[in-house]
N, C-alpha and C. Protein backbone atom coordinates (compact mmCIF):
# COMPACT_ATOMS: atom_id res chain seq x y z
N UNK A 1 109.08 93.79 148.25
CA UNK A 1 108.76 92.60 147.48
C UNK A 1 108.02 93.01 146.22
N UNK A 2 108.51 92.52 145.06
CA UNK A 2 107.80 93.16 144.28
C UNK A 2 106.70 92.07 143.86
N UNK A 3 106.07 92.93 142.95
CA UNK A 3 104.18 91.88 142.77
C UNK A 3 104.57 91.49 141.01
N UNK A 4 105.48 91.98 140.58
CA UNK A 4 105.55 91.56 139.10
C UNK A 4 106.72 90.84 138.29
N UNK A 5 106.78 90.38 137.67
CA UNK A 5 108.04 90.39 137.09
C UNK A 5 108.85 91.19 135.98
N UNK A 6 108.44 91.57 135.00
CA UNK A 6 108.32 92.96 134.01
C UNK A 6 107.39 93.43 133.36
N UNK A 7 107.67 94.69 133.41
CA UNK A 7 106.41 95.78 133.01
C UNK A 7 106.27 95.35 131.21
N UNK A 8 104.92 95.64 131.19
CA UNK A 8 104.93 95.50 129.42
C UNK A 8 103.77 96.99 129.28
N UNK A 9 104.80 97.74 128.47
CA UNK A 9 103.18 98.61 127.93
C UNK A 9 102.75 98.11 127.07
N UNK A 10 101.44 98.11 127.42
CA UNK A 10 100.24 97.72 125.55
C UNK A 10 99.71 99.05 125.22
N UNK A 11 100.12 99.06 123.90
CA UNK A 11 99.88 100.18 122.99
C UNK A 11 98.46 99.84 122.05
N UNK A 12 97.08 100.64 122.01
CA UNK A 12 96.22 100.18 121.24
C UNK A 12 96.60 100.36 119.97
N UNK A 13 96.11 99.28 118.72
CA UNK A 13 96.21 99.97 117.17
C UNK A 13 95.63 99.39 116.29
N UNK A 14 95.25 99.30 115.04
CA UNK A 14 94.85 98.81 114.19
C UNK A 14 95.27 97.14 113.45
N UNK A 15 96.37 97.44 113.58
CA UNK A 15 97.40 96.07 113.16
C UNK A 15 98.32 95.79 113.98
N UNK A 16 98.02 94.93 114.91
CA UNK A 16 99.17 94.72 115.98
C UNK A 16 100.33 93.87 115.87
N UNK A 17 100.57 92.85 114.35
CA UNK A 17 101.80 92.77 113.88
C UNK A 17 102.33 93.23 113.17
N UNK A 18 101.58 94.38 112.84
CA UNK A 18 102.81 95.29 111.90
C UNK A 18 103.13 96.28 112.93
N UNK A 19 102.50 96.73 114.22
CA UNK A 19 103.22 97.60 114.98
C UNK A 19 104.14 97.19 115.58
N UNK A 20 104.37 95.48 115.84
CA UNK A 20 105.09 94.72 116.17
C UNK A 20 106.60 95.00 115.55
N UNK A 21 106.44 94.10 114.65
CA UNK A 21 107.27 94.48 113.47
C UNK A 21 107.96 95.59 113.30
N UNK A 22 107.25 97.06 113.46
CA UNK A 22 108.23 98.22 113.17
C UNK A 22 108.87 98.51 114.47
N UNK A 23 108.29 98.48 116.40
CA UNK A 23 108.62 98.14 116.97
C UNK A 23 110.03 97.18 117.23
N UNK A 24 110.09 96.04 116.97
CA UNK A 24 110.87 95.34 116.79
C UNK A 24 112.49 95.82 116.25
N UNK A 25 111.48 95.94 114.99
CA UNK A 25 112.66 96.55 114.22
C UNK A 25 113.46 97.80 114.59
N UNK A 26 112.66 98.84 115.16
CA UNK A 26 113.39 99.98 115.98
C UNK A 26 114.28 99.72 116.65
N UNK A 27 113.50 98.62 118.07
CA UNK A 27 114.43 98.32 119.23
C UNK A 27 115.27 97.38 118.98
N UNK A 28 115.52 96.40 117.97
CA UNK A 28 116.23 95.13 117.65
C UNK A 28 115.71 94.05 119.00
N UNK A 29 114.37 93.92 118.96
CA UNK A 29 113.61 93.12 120.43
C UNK A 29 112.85 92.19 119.40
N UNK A 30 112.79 91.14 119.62
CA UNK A 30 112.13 90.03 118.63
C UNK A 30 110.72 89.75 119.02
N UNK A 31 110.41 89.62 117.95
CA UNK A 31 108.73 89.46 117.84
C UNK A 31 108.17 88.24 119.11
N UNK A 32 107.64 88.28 120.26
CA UNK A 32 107.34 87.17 121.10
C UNK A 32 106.31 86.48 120.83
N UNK A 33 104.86 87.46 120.70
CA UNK A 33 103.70 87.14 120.12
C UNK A 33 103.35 87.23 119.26
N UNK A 34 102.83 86.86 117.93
CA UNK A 34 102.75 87.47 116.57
C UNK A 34 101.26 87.06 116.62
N UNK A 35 100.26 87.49 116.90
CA UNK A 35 98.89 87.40 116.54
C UNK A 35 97.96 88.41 115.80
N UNK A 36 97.10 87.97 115.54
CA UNK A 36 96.36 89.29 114.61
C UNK A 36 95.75 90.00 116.02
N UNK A 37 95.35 89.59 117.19
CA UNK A 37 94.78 90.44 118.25
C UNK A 37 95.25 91.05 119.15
N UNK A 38 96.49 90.42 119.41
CA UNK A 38 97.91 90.98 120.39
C UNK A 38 98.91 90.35 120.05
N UNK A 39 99.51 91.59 119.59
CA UNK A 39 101.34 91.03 119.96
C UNK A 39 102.56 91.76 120.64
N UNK A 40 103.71 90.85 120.70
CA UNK A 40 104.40 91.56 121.69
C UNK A 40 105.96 90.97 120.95
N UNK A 41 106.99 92.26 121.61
CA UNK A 41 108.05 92.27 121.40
C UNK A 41 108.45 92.33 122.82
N UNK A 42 109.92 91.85 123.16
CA UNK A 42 110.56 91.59 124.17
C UNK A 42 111.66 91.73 124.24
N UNK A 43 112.54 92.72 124.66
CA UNK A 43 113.85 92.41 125.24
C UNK A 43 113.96 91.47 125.71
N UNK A 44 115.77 91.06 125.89
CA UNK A 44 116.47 90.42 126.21
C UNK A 44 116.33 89.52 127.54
N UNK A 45 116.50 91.07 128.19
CA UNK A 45 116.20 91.07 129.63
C UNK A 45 114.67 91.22 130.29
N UNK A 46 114.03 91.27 129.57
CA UNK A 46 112.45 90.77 129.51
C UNK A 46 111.70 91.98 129.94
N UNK A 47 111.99 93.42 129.57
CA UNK A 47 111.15 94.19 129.47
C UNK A 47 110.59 94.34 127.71
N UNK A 48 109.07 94.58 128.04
CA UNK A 48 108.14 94.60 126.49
C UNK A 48 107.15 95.18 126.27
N UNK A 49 106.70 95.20 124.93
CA UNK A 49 105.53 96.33 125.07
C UNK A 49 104.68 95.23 123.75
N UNK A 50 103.66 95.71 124.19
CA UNK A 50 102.69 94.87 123.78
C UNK A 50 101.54 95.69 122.91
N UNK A 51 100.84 95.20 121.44
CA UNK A 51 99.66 95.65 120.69
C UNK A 51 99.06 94.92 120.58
N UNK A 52 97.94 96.35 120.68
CA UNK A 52 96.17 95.22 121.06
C UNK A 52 95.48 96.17 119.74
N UNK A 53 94.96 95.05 119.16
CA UNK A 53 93.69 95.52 118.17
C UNK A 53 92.64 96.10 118.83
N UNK A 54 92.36 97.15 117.92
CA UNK A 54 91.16 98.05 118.58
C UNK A 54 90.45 98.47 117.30
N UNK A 55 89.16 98.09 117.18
CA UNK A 55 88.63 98.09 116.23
C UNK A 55 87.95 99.31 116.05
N UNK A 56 88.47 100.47 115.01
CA UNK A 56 87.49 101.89 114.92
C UNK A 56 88.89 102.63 115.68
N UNK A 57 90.06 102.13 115.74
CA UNK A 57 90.72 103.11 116.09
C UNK A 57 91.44 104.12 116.06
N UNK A 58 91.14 105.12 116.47
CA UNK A 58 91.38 106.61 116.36
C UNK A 58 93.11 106.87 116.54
N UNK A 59 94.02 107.82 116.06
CA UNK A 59 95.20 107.69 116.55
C UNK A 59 95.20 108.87 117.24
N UNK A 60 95.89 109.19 117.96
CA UNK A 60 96.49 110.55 118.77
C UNK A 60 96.52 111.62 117.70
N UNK A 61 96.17 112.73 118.08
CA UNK A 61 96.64 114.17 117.08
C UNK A 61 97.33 114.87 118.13
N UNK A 62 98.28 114.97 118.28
CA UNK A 62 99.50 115.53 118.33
C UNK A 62 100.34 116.42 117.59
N UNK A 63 100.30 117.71 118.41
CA UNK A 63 100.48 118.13 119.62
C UNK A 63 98.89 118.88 120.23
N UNK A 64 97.51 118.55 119.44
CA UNK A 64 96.73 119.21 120.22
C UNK A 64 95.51 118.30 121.11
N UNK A 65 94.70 118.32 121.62
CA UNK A 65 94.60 117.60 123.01
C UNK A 65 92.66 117.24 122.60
N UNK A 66 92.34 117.48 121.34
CA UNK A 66 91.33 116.59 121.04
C UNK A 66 91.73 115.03 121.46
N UNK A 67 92.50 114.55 120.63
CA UNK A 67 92.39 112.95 120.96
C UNK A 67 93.75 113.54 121.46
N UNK A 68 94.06 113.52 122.47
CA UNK A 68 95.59 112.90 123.37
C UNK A 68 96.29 112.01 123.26
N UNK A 69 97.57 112.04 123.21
CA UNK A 69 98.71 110.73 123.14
C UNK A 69 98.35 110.18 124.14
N UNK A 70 98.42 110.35 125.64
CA UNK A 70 98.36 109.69 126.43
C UNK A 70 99.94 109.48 127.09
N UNK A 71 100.28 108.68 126.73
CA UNK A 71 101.82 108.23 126.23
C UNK A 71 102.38 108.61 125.22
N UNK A 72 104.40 108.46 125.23
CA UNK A 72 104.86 108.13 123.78
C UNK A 72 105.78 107.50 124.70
N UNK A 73 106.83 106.82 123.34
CA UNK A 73 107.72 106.46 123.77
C UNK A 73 108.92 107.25 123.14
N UNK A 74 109.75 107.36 124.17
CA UNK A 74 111.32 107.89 123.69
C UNK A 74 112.55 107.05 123.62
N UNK A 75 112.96 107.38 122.76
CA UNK A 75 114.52 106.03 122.12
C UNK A 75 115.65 106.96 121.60
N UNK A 76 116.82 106.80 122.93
CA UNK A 76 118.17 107.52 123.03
C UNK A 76 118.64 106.45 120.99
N UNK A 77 119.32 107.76 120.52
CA UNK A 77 119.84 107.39 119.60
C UNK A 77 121.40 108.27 119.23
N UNK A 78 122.40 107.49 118.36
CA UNK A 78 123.81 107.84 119.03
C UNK A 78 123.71 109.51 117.71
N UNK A 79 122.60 108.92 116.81
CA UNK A 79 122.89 110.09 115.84
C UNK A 79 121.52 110.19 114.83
N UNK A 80 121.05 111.69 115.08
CA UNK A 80 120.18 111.72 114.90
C UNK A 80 119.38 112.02 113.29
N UNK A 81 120.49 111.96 112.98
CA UNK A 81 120.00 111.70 110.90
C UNK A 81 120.33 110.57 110.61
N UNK A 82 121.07 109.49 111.30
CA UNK A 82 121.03 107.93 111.19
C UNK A 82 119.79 107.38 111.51
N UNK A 83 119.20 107.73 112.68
CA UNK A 83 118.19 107.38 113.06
C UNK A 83 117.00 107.46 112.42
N UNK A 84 117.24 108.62 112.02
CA UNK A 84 116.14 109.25 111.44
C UNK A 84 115.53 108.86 110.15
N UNK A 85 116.68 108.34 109.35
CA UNK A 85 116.81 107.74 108.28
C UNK A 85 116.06 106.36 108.02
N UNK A 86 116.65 105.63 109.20
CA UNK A 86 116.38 103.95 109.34
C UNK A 86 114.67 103.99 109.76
N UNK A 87 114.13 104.85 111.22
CA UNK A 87 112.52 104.94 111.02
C UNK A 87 112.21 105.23 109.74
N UNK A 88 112.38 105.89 109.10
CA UNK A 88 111.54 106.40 108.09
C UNK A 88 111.62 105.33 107.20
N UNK A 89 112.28 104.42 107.27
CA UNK A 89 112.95 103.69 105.99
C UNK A 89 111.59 102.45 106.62
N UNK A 90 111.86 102.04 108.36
CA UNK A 90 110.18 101.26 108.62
C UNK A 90 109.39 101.76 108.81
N UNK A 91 109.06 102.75 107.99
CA UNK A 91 107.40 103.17 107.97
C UNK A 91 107.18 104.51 109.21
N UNK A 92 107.81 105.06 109.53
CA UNK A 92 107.34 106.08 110.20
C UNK A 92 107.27 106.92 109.49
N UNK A 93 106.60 107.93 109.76
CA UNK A 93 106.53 109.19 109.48
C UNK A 93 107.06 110.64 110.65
N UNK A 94 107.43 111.73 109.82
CA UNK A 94 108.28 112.91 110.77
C UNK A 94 106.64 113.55 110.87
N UNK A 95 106.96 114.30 112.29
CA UNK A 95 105.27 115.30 112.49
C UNK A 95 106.03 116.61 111.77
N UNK A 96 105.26 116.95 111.44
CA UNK A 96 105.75 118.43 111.02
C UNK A 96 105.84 119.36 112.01
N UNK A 97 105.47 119.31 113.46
CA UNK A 97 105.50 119.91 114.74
C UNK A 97 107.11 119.37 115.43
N UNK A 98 107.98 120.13 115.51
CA UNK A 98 109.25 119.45 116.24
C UNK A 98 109.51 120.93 117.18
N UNK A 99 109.66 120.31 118.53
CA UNK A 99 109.12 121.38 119.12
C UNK A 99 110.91 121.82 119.52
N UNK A 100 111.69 120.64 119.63
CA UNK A 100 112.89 120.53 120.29
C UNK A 100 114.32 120.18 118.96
N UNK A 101 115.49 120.65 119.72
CA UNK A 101 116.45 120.53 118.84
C UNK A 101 117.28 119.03 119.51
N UNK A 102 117.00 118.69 120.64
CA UNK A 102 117.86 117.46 120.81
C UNK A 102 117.04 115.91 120.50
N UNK A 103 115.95 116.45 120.13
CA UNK A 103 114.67 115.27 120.02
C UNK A 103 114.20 115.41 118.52
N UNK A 104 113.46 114.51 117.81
CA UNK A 104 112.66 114.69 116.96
C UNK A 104 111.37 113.87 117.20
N UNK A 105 110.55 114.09 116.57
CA UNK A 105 109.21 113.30 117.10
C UNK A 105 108.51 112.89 115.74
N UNK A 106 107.98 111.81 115.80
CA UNK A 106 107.78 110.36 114.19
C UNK A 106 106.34 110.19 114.43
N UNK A 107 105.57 109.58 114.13
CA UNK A 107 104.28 108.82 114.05
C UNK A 107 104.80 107.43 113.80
N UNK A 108 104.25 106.48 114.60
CA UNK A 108 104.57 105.17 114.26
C UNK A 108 103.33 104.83 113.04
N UNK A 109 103.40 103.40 112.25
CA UNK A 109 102.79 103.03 111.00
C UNK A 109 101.30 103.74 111.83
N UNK A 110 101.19 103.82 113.05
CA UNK A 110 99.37 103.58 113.22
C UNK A 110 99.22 104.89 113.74
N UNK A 111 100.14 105.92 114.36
CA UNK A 111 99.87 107.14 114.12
C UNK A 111 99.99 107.97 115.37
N UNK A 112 101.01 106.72 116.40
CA UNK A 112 101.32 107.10 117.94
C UNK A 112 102.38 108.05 118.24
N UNK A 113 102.40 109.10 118.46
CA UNK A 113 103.74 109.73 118.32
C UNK A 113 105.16 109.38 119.16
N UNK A 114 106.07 109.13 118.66
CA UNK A 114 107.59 108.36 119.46
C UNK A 114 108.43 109.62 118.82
N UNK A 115 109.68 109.40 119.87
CA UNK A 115 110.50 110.45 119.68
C UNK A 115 112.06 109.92 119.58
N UNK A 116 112.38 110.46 119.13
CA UNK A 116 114.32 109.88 118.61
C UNK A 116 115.08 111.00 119.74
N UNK A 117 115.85 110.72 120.58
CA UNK A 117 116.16 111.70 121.07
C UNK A 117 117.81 111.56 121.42
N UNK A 118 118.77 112.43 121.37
CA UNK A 118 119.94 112.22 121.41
C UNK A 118 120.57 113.47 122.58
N UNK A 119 121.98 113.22 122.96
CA UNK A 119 122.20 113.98 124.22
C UNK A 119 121.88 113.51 125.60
């Protein structure tokens, strides 16, 4: 029996409708909550991930283990200089650390590291 109905990760950040927003825009998942303190995007099928304002907040440095990711998220993509193209085009940034040839790894606008990964 399960106790939930779908999982949502909440991601901490500075601006939680613009992480929304680039979010969104990655996954093609529409904006659910649009608030300045939390918001959330949602699939279809009602899995979502959710940003929470955190005031003074620090981002991950990645790949070394002062501040820790914690998490990332990874997103199968069919081609990986298409992809690569369109984040950058909403505001991500490439790490200069790419450790792998079937993956690449971005900073979202607030500085969480996500990965494009194909194969």
């Amino acid at each position: 029996m399960a106790i939930a109905r779908f999982p949502v990760v909440v991601l901490d950040c500075p601006d939680p409708q613009r992480l929304a927003a680039f979010y969104g825009a990655l996954l093609d998942w529409p904006v659910a909550r649009d608030d300045p303190d939390m918001s959330f995007i949602r699939a279809e099928y009602g899995d979502g991930i959710g940003f929470q304002k955190v005031d003074g907040f620090t981002p991950p440095q990645w790949p070394g283990q002062d501040v820790p990711q914690q998490m990332h998220i990874d997103v199968d993509v069919d081609d990986l200089d298409t992809a690569e193209a369109a984040v950058l085009e909403l505001g991500a940034t490439k790490h200069e650390h790419q450790p792998g040839t079937t993956f690449r790894v971005f900073l979202d606008p607030a500085g969480h590291p996500f990965c494009l990964c194909s194969g």
